[in-house]
N, C-alpha and C. Protein backbone atom coordinates (compact mmCIF):
# COMPACT_ATOMS: atom_id res chain seq x y z
N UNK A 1 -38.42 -23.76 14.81
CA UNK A 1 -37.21 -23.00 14.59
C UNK A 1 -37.39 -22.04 13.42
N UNK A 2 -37.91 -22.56 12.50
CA UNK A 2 -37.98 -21.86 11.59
C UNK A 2 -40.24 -21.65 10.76
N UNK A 3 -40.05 -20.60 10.93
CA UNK A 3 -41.90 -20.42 10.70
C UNK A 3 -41.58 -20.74 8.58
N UNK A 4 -42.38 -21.11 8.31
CA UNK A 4 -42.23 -21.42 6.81
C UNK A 4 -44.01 -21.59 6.39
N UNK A 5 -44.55 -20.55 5.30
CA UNK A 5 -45.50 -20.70 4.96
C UNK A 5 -45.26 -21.60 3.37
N UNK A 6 -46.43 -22.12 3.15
CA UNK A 6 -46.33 -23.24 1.66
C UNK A 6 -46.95 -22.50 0.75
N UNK A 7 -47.38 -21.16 0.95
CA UNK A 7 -48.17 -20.41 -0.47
C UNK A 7 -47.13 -19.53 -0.92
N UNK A 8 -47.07 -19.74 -2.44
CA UNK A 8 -46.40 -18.61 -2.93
C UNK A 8 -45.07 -19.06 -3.60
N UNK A 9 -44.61 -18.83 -4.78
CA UNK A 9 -43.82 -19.50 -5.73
C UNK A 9 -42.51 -19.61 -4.84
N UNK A 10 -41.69 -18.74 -3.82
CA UNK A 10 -40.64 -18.86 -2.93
C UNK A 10 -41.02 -20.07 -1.85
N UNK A 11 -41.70 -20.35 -1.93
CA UNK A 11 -42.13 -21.85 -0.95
C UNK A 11 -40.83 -23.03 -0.95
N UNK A 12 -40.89 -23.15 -2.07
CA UNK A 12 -39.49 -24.53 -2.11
C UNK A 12 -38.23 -23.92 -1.97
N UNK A 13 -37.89 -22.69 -1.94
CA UNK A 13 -36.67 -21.87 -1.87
C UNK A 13 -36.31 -21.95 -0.20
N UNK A 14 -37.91 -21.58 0.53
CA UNK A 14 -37.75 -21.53 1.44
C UNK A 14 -37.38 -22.76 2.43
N UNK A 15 -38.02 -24.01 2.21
CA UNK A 15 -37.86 -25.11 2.49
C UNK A 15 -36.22 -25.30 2.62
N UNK A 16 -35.72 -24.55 1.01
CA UNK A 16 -34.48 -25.38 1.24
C UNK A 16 -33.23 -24.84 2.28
N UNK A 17 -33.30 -23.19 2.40
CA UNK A 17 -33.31 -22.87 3.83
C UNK A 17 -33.55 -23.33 5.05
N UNK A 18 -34.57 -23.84 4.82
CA UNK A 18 -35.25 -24.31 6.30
C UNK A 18 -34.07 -25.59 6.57
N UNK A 19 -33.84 -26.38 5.39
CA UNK A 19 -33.19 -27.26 5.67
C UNK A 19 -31.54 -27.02 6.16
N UNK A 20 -31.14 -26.10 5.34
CA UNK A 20 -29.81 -25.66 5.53
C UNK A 20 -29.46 -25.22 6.92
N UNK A 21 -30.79 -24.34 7.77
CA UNK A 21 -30.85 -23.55 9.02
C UNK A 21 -30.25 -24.85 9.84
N UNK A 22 -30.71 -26.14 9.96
CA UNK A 22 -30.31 -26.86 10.91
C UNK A 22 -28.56 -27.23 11.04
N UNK A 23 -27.78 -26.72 10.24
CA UNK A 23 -26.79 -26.60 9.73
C UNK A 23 -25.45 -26.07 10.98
N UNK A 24 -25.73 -24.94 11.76
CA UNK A 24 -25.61 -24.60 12.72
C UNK A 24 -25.33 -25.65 14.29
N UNK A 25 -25.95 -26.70 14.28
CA UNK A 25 -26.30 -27.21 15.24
C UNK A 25 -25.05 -28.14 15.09
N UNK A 26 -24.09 -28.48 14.16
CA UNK A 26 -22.66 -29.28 13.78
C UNK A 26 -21.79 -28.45 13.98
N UNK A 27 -22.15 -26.82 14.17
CA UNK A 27 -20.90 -26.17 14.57
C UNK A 27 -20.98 -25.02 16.05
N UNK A 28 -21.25 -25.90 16.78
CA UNK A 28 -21.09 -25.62 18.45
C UNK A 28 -19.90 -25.09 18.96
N UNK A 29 -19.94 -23.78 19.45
CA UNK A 29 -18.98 -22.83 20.54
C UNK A 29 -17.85 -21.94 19.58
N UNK A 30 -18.14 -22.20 18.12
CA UNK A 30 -17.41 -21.44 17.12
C UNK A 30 -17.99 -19.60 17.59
N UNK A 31 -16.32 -19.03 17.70
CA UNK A 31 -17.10 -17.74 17.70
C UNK A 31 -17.66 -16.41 16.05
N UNK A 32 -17.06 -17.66 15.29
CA UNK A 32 -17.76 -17.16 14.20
C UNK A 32 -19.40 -17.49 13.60
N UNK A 33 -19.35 -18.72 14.56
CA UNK A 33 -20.58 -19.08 14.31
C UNK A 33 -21.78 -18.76 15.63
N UNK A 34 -23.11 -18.77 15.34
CA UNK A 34 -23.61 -18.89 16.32
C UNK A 34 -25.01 -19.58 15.61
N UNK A 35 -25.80 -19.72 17.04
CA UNK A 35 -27.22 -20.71 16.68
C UNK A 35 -28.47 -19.73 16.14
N UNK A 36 -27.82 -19.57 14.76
CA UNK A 36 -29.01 -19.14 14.26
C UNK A 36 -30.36 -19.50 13.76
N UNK A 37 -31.00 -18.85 13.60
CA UNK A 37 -32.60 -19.00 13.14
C UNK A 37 -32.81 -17.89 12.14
N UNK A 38 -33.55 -18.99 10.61
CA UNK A 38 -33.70 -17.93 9.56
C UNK A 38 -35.21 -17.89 9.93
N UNK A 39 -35.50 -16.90 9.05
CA UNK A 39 -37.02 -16.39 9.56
C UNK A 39 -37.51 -15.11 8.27
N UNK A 40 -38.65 -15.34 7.73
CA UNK A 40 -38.90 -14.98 5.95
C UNK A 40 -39.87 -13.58 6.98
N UNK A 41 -39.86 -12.63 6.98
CA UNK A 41 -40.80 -11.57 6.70
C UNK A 41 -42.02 -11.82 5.67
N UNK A 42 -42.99 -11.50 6.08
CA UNK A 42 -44.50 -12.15 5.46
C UNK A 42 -44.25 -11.21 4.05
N UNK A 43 -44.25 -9.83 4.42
CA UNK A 43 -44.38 -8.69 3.17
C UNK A 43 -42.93 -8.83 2.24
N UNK A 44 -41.76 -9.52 2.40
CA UNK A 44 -40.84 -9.63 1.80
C UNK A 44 -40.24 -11.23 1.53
N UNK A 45 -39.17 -11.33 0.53
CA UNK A 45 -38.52 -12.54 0.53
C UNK A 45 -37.31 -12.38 1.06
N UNK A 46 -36.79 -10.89 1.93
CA UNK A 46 -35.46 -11.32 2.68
C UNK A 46 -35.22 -11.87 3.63
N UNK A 47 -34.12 -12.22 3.77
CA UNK A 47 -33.97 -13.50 5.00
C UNK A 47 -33.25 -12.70 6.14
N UNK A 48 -33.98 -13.22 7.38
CA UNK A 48 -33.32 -12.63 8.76
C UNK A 48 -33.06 -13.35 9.24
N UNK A 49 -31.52 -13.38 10.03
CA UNK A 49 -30.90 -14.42 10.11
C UNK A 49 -30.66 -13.73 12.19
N UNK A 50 -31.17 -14.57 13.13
CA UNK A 50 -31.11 -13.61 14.67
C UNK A 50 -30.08 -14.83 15.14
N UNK A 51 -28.88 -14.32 15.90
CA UNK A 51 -28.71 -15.44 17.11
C UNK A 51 -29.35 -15.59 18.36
N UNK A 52 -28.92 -17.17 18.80
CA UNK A 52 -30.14 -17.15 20.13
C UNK A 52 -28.38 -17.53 21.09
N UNK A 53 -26.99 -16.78 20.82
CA UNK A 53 -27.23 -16.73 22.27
C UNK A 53 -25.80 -15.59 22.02
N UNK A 54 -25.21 -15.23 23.24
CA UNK A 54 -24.04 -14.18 23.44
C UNK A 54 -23.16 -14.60 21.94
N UNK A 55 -22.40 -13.38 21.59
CA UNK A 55 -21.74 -13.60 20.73
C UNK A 55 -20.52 -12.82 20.84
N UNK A 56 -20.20 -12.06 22.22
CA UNK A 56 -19.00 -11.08 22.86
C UNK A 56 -18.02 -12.05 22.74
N UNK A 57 -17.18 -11.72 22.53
CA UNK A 57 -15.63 -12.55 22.52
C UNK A 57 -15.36 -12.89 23.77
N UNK A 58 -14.34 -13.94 24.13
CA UNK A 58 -13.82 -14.54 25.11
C UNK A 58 -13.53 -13.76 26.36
N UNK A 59 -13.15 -13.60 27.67
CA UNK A 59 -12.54 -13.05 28.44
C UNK A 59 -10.93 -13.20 28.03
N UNK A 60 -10.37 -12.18 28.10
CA UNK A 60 -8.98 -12.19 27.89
C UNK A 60 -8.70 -11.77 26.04
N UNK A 61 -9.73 -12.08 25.38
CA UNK A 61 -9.51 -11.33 23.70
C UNK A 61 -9.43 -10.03 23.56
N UNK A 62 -8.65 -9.17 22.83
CA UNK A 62 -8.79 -7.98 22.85
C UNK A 62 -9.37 -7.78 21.19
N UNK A 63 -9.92 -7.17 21.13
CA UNK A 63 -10.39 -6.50 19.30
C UNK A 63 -10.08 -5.77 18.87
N UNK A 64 -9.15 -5.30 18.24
CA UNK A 64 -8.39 -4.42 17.62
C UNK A 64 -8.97 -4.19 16.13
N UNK A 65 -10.16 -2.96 16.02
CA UNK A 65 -10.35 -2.44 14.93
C UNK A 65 -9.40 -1.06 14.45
N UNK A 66 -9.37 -0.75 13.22
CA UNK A 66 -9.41 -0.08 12.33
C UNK A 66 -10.04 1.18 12.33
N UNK A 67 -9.87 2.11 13.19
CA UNK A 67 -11.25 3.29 13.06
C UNK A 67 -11.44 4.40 11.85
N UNK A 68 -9.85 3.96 10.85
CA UNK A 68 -10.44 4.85 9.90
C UNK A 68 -10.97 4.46 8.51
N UNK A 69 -11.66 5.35 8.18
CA UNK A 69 -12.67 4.87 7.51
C UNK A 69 -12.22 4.14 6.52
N UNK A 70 -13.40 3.00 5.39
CA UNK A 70 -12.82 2.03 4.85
C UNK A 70 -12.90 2.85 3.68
N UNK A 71 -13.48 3.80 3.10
CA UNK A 71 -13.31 4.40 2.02
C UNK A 71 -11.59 5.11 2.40
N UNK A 72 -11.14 5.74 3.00
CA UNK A 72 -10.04 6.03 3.23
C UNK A 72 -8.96 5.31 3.13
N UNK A 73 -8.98 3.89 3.79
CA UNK A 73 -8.02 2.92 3.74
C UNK A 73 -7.94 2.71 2.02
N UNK A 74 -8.95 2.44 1.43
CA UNK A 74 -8.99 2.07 -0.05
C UNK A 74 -8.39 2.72 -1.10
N UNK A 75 -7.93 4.40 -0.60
CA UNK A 75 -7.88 5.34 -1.41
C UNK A 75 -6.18 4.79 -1.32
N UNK A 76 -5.73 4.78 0.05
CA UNK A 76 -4.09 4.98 0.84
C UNK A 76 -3.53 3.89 0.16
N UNK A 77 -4.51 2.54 -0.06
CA UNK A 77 -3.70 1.30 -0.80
C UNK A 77 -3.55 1.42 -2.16
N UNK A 78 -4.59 2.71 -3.05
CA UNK A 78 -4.51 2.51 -4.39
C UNK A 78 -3.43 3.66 -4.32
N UNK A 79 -3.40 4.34 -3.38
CA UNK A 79 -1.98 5.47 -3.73
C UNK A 79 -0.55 4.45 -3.50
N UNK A 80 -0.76 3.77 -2.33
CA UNK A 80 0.27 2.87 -2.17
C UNK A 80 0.99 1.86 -3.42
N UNK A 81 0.31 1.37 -3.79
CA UNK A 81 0.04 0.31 -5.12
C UNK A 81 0.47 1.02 -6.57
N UNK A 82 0.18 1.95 -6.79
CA UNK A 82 0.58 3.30 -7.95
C UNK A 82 1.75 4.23 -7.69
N UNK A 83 2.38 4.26 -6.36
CA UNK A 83 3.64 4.15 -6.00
C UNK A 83 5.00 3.12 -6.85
N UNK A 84 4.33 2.34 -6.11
CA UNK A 84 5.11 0.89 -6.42
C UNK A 84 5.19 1.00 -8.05
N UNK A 85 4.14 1.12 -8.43
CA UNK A 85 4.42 0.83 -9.88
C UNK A 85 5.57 1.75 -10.74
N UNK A 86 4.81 2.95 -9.84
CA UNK A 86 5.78 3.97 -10.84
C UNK A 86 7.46 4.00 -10.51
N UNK A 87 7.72 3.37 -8.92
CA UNK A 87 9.29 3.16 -9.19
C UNK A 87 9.52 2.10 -9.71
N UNK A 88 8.65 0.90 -10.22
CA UNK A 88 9.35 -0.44 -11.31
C UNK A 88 9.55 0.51 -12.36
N UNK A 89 8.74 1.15 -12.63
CA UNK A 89 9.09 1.75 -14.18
C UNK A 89 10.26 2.68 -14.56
N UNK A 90 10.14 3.77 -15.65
CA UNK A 90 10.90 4.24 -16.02
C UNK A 90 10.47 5.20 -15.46
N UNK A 91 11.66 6.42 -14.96
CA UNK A 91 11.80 7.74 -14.12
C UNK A 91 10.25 8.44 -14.64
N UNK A 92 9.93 9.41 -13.88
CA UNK A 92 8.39 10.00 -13.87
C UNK A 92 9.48 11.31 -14.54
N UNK A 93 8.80 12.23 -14.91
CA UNK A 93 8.63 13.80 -15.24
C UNK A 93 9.40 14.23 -14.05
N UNK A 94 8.92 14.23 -13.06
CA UNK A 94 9.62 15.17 -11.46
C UNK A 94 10.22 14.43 -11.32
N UNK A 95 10.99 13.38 -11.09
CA UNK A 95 12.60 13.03 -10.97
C UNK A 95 13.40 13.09 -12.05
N UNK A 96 12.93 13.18 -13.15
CA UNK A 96 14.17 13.37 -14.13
C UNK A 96 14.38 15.44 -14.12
N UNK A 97 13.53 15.82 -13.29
CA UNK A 97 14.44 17.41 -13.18
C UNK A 97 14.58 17.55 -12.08
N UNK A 98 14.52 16.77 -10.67
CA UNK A 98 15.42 16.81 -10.08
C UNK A 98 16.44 16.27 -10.10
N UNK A 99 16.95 15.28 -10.70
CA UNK A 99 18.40 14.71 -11.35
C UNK A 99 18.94 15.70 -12.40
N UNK A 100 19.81 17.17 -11.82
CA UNK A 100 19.99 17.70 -12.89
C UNK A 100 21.44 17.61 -13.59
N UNK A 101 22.00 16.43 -12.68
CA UNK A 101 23.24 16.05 -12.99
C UNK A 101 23.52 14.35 -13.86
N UNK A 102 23.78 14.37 -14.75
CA UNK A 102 23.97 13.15 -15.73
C UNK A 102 24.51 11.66 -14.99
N UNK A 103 24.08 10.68 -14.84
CA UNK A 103 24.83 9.89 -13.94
C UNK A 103 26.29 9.20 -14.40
N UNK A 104 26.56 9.41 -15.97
CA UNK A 104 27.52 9.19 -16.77
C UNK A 104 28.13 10.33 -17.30
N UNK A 105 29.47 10.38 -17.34
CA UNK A 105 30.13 11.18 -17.80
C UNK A 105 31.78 10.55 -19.10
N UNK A 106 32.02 10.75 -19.68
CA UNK A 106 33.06 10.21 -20.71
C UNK A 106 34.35 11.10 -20.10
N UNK A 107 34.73 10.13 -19.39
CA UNK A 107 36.23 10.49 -19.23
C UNK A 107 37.54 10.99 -20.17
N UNK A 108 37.45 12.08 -20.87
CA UNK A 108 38.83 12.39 -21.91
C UNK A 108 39.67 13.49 -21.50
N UNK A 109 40.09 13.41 -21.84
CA UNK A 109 41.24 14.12 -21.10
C UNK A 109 41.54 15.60 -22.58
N UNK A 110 40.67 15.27 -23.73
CA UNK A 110 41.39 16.40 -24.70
C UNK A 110 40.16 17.18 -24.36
N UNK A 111 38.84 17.00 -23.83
CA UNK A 111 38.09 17.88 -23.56
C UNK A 111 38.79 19.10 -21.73
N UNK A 112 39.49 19.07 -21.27
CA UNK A 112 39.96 19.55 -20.48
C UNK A 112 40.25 21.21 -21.34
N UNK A 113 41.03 20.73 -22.74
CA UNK A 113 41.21 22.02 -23.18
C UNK A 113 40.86 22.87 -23.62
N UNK A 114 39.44 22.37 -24.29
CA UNK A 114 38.63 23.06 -25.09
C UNK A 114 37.63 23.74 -23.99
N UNK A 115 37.82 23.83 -23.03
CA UNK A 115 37.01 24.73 -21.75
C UNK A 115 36.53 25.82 -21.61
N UNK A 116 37.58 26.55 -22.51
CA UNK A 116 36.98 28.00 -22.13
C UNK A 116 36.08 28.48 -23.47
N UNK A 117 35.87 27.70 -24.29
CA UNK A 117 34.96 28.26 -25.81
C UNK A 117 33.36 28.22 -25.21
N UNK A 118 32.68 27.84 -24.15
CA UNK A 118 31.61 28.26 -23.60
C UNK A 118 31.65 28.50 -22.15
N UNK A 119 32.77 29.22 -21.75
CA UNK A 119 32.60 30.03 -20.35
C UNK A 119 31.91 31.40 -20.33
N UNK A 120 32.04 31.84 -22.05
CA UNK A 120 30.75 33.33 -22.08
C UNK A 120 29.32 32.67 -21.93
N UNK A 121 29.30 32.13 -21.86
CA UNK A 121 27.60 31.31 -22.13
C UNK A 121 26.76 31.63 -20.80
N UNK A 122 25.87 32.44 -20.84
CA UNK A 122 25.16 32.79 -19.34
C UNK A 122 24.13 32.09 -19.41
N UNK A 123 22.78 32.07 -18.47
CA UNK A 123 22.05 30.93 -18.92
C UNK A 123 20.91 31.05 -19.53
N UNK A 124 20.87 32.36 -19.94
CA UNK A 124 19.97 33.14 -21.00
C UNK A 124 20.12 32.20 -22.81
N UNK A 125 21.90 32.47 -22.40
CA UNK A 125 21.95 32.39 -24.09
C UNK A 125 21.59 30.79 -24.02
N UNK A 126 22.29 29.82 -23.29
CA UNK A 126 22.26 28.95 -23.17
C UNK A 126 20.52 28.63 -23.64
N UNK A 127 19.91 29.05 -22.67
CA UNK A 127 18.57 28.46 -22.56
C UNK A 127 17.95 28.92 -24.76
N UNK A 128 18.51 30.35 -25.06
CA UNK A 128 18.28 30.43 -26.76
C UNK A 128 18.68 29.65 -27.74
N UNK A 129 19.82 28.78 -27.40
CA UNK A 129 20.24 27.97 -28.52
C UNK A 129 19.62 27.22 -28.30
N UNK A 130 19.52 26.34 -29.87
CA UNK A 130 18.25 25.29 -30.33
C UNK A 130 19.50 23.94 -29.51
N UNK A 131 18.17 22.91 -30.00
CA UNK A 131 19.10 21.51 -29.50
C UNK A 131 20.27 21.14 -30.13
N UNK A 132 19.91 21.24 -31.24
CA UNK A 132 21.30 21.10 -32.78
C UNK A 132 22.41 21.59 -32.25
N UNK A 133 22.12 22.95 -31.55
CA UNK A 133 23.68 23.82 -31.53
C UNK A 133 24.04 22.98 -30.03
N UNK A 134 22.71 23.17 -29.15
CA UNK A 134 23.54 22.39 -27.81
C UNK A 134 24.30 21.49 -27.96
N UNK A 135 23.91 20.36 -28.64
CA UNK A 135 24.39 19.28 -29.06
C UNK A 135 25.92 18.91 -29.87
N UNK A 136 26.03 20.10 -30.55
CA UNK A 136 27.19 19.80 -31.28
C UNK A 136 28.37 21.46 -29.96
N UNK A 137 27.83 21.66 -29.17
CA UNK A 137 29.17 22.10 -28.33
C UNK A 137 29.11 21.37 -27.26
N UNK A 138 28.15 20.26 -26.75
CA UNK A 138 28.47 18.90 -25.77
C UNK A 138 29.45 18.12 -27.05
N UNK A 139 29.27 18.18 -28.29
CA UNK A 139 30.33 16.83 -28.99
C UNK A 139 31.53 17.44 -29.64
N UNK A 140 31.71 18.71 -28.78
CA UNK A 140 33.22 19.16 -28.78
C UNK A 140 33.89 19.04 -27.88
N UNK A 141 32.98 19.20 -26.91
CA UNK A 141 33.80 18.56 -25.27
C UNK A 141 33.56 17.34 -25.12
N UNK A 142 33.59 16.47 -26.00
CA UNK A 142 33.77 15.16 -25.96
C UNK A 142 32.76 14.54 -24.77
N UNK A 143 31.26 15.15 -24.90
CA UNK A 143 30.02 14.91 -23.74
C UNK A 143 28.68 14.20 -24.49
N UNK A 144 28.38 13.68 -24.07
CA UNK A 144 26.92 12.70 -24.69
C UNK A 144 26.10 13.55 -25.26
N UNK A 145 25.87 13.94 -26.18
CA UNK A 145 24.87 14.82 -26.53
C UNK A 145 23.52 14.30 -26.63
N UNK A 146 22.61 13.19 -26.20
CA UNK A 146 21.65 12.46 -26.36
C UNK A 146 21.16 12.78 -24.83
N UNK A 147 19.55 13.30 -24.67
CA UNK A 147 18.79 13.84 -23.86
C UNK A 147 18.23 15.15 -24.08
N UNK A 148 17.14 15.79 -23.15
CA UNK A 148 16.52 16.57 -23.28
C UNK A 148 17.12 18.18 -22.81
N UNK A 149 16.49 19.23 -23.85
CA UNK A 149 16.71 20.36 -23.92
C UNK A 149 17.71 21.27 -22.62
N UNK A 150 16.57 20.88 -20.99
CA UNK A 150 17.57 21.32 -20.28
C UNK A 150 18.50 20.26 -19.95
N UNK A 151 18.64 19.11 -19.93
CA UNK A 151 19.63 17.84 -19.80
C UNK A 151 21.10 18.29 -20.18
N UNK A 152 20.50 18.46 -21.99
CA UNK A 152 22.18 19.24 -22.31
C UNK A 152 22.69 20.63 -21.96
N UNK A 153 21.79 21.52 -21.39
CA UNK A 153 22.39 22.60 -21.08
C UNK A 153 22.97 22.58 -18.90
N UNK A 154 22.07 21.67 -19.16
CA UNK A 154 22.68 21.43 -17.48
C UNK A 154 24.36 20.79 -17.47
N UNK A 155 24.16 19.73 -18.49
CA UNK A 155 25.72 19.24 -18.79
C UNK A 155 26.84 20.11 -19.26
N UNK A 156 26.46 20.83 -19.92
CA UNK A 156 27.31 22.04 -20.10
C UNK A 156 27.60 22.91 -19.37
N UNK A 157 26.50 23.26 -18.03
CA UNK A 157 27.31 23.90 -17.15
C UNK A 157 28.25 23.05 -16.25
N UNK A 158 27.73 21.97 -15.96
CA UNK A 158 28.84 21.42 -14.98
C UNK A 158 30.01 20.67 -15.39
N UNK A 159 30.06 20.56 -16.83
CA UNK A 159 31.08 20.91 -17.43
C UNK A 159 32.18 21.83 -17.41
N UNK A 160 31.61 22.87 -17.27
CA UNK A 160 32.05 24.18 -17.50
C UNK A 160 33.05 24.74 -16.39
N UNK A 161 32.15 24.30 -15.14
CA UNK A 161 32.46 24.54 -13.55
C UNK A 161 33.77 24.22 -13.34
């Protein structure tokens, strides 16, 4: 079953192969298994492992591979996986400017009046004033002034509206 020469320091390695090969013969009609035979190449120490008999699947099994490639699949799960992560976390860059509307707003009723002191505001000037100034005409209309540059000027227009 198995050819095994005794010269040469892989000799007892091989033996212990040889022994293992009979190994096969306890697991009969497995279709993962079959009756193999190891067998040493003279010019090498790799092992060739042949079956001695059919190894086609059952009548009636169907095999349903995968045809695209496995470098491809690998790429789709690490995009998949880096997905996931980034909605556990905190909002990315590109959803916090497409959210250009605040999800909280402070209900008062004395900001109703003070309305028209930035209806000149076009979105030029708007976009020139520093944060300081944004900030303190959101905390006259009684509006959160805490967030980023366009955040408060977006709140101020729909404020405004």
């Amino acid at each position: 079953m198995v050819t095994e020469s005794t010269s040469g320091p892989a000799s007892g390695t091989r033996r212990a192969v040889a022994n293992l090969a009979g190994a096969s013969e306890f697991l009969p009609g497995l279709p993962s298994r079959g009756n193999f035979t190891v067998g040493f190449n003279s010019n090498m120490d790799a092992k060739t492992h042949m079956c001695l008999r059919d190894t086609s699947p059952p009548e009636g099994q169907i095999i349903k591979t995968d045809v695209t490639n496995i470098l491809i699949r690998s790429l789709q799960l690490k995009r998949s996986d880096t997905v996931e992560q980034t909605t556990k976390g905190k909002r990315t860059p590109t959803r916090l400017l497409e959210s250009k509307v605040p999800s909280k707003r402070l209900n008062t009723g004395a900001s109703s009046s003070k309305q028209g002191s930035s209806s000149g505001f076009s979105d030029q000037t708007l976009q020139s004033l520093t944060v300081e100034r944004l900030r303190a005409l959101l905390k006259e209309r009684g509006l959160s002034p805490k967030g980023r540059k366009d955040e408060l000027i977006s709140r101020l227009k729909s404020h405004d509206v």
